[in-house]
Protein backbone atom coordinates (compact mmCIF):
# COMPACT_ATOMS: atom_id res chain seq x y z
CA UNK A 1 15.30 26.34 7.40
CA UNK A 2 13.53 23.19 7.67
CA UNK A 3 15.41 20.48 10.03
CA UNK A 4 17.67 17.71 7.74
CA UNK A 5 17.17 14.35 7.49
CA UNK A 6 19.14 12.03 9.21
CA UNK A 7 18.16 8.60 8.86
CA UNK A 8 20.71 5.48 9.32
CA UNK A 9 19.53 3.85 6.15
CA UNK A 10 20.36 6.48 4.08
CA UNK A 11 24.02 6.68 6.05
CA UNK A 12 24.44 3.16 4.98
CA UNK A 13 23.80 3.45 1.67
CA UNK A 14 25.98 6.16 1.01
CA UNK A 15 29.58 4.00 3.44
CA UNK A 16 28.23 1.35 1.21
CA UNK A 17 28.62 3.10 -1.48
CA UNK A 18 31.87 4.83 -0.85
CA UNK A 19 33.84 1.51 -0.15
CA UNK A 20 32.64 0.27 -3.25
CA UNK A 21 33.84 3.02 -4.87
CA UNK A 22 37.01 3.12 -3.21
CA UNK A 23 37.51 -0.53 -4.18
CA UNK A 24 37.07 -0.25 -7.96
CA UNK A 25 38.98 2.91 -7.74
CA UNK A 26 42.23 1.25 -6.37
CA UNK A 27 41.60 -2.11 -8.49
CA UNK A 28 40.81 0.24 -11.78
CA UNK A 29 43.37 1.33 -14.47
CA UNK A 30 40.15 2.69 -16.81
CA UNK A 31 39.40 5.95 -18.48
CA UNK A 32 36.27 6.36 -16.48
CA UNK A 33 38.92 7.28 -13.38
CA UNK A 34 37.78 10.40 -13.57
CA UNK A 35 33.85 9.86 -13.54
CA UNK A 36 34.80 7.57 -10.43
CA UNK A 37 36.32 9.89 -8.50
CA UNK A 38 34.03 12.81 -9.18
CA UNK A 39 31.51 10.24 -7.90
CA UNK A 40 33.57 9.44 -4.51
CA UNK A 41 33.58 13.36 -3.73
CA UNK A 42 30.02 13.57 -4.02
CA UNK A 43 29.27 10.75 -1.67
CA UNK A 44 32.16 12.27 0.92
CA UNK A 45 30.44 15.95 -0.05
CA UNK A 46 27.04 13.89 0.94
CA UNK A 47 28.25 12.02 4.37
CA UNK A 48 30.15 15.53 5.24
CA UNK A 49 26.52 17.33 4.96
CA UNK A 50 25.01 14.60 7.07
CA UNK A 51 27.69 15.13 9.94
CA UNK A 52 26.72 18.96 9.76
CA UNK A 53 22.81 18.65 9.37
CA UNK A 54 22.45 19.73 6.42
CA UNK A 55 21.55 16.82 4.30
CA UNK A 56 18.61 16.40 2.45
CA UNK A 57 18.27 20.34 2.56
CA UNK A 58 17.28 21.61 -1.23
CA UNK A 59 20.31 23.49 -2.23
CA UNK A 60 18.02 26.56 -3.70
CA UNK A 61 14.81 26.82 -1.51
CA UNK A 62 16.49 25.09 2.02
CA UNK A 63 13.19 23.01 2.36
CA UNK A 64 13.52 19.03 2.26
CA UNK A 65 13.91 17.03 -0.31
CA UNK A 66 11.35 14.52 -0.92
CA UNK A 67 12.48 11.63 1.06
CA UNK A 68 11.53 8.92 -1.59
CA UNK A 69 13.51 10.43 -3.93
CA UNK A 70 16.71 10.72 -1.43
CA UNK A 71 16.09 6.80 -0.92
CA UNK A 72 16.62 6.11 -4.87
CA UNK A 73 19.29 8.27 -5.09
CA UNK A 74 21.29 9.88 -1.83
CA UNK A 75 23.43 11.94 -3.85
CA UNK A 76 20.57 14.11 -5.33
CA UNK A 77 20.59 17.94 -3.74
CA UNK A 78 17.57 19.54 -5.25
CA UNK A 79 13.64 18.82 -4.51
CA UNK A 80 11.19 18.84 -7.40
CA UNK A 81 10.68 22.09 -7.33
CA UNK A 82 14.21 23.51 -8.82
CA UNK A 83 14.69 20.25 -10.60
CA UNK A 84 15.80 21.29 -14.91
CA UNK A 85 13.00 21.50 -17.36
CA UNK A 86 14.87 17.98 -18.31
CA UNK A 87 15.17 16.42 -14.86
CA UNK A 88 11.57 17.32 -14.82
CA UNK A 89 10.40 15.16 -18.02
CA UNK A 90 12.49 11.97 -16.97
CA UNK A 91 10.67 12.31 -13.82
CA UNK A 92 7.19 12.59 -14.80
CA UNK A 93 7.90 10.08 -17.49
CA UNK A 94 9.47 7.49 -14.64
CA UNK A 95 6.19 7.97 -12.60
CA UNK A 96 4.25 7.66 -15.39
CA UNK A 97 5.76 4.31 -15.88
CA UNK A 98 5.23 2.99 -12.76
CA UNK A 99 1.50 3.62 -12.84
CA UNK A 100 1.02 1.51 -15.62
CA UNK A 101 2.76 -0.89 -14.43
CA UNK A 102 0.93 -0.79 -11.06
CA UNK A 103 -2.35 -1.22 -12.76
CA UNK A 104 -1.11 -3.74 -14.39
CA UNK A 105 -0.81 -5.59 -10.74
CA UNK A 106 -4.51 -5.42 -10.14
CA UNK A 107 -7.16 -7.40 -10.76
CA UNK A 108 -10.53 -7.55 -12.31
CA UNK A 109 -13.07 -5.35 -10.91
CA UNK A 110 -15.72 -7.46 -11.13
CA UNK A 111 -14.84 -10.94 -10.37
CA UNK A 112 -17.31 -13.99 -9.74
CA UNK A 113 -16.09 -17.57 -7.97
CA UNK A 114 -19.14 -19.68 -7.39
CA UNK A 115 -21.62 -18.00 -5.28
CA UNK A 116 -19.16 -15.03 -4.38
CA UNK A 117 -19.36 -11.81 -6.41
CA UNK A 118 -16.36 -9.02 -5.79
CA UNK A 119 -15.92 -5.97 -6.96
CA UNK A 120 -13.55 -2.94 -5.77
CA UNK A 121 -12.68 0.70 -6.47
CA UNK A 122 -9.05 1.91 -6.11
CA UNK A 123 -8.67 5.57 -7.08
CA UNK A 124 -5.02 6.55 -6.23
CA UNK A 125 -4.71 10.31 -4.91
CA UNK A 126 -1.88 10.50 -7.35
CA UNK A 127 0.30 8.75 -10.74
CA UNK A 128 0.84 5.57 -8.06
CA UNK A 129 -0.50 4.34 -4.90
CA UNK A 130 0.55 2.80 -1.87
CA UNK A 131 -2.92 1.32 -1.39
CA UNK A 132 -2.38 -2.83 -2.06
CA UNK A 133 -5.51 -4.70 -4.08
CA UNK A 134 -5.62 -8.02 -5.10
CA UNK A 135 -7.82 -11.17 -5.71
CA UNK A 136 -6.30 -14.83 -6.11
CA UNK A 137 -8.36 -17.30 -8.23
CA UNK A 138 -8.30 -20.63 -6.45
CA UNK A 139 -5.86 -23.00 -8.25
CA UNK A 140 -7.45 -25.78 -7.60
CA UNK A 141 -10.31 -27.17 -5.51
CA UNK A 142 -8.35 -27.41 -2.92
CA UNK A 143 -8.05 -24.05 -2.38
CA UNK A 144 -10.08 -21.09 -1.92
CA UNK A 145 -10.38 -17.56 -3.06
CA UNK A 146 -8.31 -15.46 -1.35
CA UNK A 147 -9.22 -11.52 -1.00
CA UNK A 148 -6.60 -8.58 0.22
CA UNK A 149 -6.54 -5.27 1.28
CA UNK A 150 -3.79 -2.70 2.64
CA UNK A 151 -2.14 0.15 2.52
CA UNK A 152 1.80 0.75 2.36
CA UNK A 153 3.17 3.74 4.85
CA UNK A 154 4.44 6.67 3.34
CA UNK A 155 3.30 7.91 -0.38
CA UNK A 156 4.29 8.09 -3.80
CA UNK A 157 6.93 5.77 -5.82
CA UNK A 158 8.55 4.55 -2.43
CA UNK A 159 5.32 3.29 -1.38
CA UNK A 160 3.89 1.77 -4.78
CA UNK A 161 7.02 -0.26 -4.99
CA UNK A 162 6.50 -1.54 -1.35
CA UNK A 163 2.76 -2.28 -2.93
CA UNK A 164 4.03 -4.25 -5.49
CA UNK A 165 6.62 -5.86 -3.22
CA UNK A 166 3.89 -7.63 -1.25
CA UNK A 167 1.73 -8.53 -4.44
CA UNK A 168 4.79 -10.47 -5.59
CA UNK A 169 4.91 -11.96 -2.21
CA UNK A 170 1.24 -12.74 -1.42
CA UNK A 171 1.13 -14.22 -5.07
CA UNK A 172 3.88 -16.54 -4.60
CA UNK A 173 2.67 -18.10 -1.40
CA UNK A 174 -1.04 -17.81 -2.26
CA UNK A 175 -1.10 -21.63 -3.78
CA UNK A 176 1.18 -23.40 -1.26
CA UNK A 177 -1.63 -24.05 1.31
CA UNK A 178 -0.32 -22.55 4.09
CA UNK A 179 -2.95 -21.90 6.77
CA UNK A 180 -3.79 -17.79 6.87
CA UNK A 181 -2.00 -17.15 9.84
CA UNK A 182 0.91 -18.57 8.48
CA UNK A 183 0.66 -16.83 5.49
CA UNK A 184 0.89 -13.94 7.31
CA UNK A 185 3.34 -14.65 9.62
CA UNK A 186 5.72 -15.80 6.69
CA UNK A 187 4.82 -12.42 4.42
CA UNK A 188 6.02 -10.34 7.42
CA UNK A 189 9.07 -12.36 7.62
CA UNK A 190 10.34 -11.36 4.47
CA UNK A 191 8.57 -7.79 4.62
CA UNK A 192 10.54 -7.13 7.89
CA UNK A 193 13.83 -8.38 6.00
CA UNK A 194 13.55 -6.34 2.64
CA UNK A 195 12.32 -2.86 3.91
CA UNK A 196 14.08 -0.34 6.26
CA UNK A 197 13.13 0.80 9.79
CA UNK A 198 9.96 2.80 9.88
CA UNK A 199 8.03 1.37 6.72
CA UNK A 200 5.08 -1.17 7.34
CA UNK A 201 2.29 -2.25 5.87
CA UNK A 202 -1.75 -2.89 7.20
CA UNK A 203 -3.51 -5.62 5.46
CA UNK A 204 -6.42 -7.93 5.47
CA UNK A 205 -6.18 -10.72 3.96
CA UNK A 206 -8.88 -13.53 3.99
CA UNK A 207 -10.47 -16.62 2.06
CA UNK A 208 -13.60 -16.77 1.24
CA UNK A 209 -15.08 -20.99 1.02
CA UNK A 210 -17.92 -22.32 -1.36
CA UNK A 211 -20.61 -22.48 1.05
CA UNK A 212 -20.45 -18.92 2.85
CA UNK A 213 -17.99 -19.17 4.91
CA UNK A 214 -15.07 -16.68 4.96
CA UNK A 215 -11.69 -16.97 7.40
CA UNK A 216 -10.21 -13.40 7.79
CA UNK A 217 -6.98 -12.37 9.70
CA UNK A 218 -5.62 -8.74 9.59
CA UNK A 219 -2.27 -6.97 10.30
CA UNK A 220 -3.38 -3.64 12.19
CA UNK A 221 -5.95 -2.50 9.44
CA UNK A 222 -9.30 -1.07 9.97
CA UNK A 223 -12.02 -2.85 10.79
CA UNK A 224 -13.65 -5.26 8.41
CA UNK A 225 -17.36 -4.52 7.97
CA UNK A 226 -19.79 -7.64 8.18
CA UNK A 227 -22.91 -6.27 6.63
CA UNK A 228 -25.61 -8.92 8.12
CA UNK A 229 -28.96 -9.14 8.34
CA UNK A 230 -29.24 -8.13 12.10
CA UNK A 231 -26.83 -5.43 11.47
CA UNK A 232 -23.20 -3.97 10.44
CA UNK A 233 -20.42 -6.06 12.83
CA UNK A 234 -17.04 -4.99 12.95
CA UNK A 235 -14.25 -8.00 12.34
CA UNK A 236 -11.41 -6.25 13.94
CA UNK A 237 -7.21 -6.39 13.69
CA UNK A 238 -6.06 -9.26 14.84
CA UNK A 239 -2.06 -8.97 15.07
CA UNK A 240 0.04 -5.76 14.47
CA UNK A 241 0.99 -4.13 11.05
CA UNK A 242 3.47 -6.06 8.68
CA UNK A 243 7.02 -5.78 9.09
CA UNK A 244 6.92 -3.58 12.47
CA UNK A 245 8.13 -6.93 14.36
CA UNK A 246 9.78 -10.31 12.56
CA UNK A 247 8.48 -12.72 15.03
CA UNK A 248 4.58 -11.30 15.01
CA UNK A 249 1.56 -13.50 15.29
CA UNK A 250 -1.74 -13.57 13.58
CA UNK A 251 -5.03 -14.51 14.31
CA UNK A 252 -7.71 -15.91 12.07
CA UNK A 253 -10.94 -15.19 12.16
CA UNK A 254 -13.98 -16.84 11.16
CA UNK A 255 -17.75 -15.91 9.45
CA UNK A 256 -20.52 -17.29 8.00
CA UNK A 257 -22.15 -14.96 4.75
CA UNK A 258 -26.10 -16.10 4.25
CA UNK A 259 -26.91 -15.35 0.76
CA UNK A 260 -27.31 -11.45 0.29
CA UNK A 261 -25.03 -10.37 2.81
CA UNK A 262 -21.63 -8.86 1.85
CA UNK A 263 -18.04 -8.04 3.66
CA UNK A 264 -16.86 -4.22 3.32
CA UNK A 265 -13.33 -3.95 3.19
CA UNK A 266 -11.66 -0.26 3.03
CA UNK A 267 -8.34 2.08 3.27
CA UNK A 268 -7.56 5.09 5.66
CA UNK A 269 -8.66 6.92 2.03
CA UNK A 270 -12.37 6.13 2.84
CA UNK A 271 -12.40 6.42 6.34
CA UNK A 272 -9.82 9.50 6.80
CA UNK A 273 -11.20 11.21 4.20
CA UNK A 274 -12.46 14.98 5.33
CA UNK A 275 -15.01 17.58 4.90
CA UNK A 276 -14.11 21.33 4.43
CA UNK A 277 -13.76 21.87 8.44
CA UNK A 278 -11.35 18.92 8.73
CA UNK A 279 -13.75 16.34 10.06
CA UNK A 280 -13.21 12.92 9.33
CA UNK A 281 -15.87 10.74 7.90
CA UNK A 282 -15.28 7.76 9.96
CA UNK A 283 -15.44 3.57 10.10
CA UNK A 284 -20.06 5.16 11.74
CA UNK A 285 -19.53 7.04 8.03
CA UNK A 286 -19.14 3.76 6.27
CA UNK A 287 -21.31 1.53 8.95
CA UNK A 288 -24.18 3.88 8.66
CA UNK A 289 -24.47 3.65 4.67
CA UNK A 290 -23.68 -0.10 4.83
CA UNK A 291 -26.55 -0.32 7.55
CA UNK A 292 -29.17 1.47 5.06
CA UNK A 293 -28.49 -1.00 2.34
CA UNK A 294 -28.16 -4.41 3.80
CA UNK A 295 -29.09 -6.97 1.04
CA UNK A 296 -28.17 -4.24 -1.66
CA UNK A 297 -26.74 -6.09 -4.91
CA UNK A 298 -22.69 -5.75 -4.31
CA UNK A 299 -22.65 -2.81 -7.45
CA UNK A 300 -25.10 -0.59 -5.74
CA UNK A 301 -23.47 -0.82 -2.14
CA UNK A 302 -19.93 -0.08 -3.43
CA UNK A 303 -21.84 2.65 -5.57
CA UNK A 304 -23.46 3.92 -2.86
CA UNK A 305 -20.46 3.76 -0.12
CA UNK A 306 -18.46 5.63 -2.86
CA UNK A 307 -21.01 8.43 -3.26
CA UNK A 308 -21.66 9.04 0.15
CA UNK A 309 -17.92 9.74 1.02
CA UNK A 310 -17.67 11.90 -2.47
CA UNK A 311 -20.71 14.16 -0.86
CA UNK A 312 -19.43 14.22 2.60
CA UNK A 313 -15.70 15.13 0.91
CA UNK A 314 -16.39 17.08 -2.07
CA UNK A 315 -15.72 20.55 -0.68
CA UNK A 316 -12.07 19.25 0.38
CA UNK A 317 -9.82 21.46 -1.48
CA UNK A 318 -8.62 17.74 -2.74
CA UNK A 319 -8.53 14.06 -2.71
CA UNK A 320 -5.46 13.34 0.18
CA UNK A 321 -4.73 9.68 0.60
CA UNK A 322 -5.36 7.20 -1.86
CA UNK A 323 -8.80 5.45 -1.95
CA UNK A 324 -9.59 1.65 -1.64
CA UNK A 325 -13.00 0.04 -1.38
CA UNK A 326 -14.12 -3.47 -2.08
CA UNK A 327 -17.44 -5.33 -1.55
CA UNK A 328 -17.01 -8.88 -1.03
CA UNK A 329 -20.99 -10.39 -1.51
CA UNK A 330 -22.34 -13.46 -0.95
CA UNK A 331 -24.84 -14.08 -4.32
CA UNK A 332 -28.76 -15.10 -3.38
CA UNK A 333 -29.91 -17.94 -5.85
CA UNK A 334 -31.89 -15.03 -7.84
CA UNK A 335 -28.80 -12.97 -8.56
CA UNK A 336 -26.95 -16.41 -9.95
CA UNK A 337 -29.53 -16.69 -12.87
């Protein structure tokens, strides 16, 4: 049998939720008394099980239940697997849900803001993604464009609605004109504060001005890719990954784009990503295709970044982590006409 989880969120939720229940129990004269207590002996049923290492076991198969799932409900016993033909439906149709509604989060795949063009794939491995996408039209001239990229820990549900949690907050402090590394320092804050132990996020997140210059600062993600003229530069992390430590600090970073060069930015989907033998493809994978096609239009780098990783991965029995690139180009005079 595979080990149980213990984890002290999960504890908490369930004491939480048996004084609760105890509470309404005692205060309650109601016909649902029954429903109520039924309820309070599956939470003591569930703390019990955690005492004796058993929680989180699958009650059929004695192999884990999916750990997202035990962190929207703790009371739930079975894994996927021996879930009802019914359980099974409301599932699927809950996840297919929250895909739309995560695509609904992102933005335009092609975007232009004066001399900038952008454009991004995002191919989840799944329904929903813990990979994090987003673009942020300036609201006025005062401000500037402002790019991200990151990726959520864990997979699945629990880690699109992490995603979404730090579109919301990106998006509400986008237009307050808070200098990057404040930005960041705030958006960990209140990452740190809403998650539980153990769940962080990487990012880069960066503005791009309206004469070339871009100001980048990233939270333990891979490098950023400066395709220039005299070659591919890496713009590396420059603080640790949000919400692993309230108090962290951020650097900022800063480039110049000439016309025809272009920023790569990318997720552990691109660079992780594995032939048949289990070899990874790399940040030299990316560099070296990047290299090649210095002063390529953005639409035929990203094409050809995506195509080279598809070839080097394409006898993988599948597609493992979810897949984020975007191309962040700096428009010649001839491409603007």
């Amino acid at each position: 049998m595979t080990a149980a989880i213990t984890d002290p969120y999960l504890r908490e939720q369930l004491e939480k939720r048996r004084e609760e229940l105890t509470s309404v129990i005692s205060s309650s004269h109601a016909a649902g008394q029954a429903r109520l207590h039924e309820l309070l002996h599956e939470v003591d049923s569930a703390l019990q099980r955690m005492d004796l290492g058993t929680y989180g076991v699958c009650d059929v198969c004695h192999d884990p239940v999916e750990r997202e799932r035990l962190i929207a409900d703790p009371l739930i016993r079975l894994c996927i697997d021996h879930l009802t033909s019914e359980d099974r439906r409301a599932l699927e149709f809950d996840l297919e849900l929250a895909a739309r509604i995560q695509r609904g989060l992102l933005p335009q795949t092609d975007l232009r803001s004066l001399d900038w063009h952008i454009l991004y794939a995002y191919k989840p491995a799944g329904l929903v993604s813990g990979d994090y996408c987003d673009l942020i039209l300036p609201s006025s001239e005062d401000h500037e464009l402002m790019f991200l990229v990151g990726d959520v820990s864990g997979k699945g549900v629990a880690a699109s609605l992490l995603m979404s949690h730090l579109h919301a907050t990106f998006r509400s402090f986008a237009g307050t004109g808070l200098e990057l590394d404040n930005l960041l320092g705030v958006a960990n804050r209140i990452f740190c504060e809403s998650t539980i132990a153990g769940q962080y996020a990487t990012l880069i997140c960066g503005r791009a001005g309206d004469a070339g210059e871009i100001e980048i600062a990233s939270a333990g993600h891979f490098p950023a890719l400066f395709v220039a003229k005299d070659g591919v530069k890496q713009i590396r992390s420059t603080g640790v990954p949000l919400g692993m430590f309230s108090t962290s600090r951020y650097e900022v970073e800063r480039v110049r784009l000439d016309p025809g060069e272009s920023l790569l930015l990318y997720t552990d989907g691109i660079s992780e990503a594995c032939d048949s033998g289990g070899n990874e493809y790399g940040i030299t994978g990316i560099s070296r295709v990047a290299a090649e096609r210095e002063g390529w239009l953005p639409q035929e780098l990203l094409a050809a970044c995506l195509n080279d990783v598809q070839t080097f991965s394409s006898r993988a029995p599948r597609q493992a982590d979810d897949q984020t690139l975007m191309v962040i180009h700096r428009s010649a005079s001839v491409e603007l006409n």
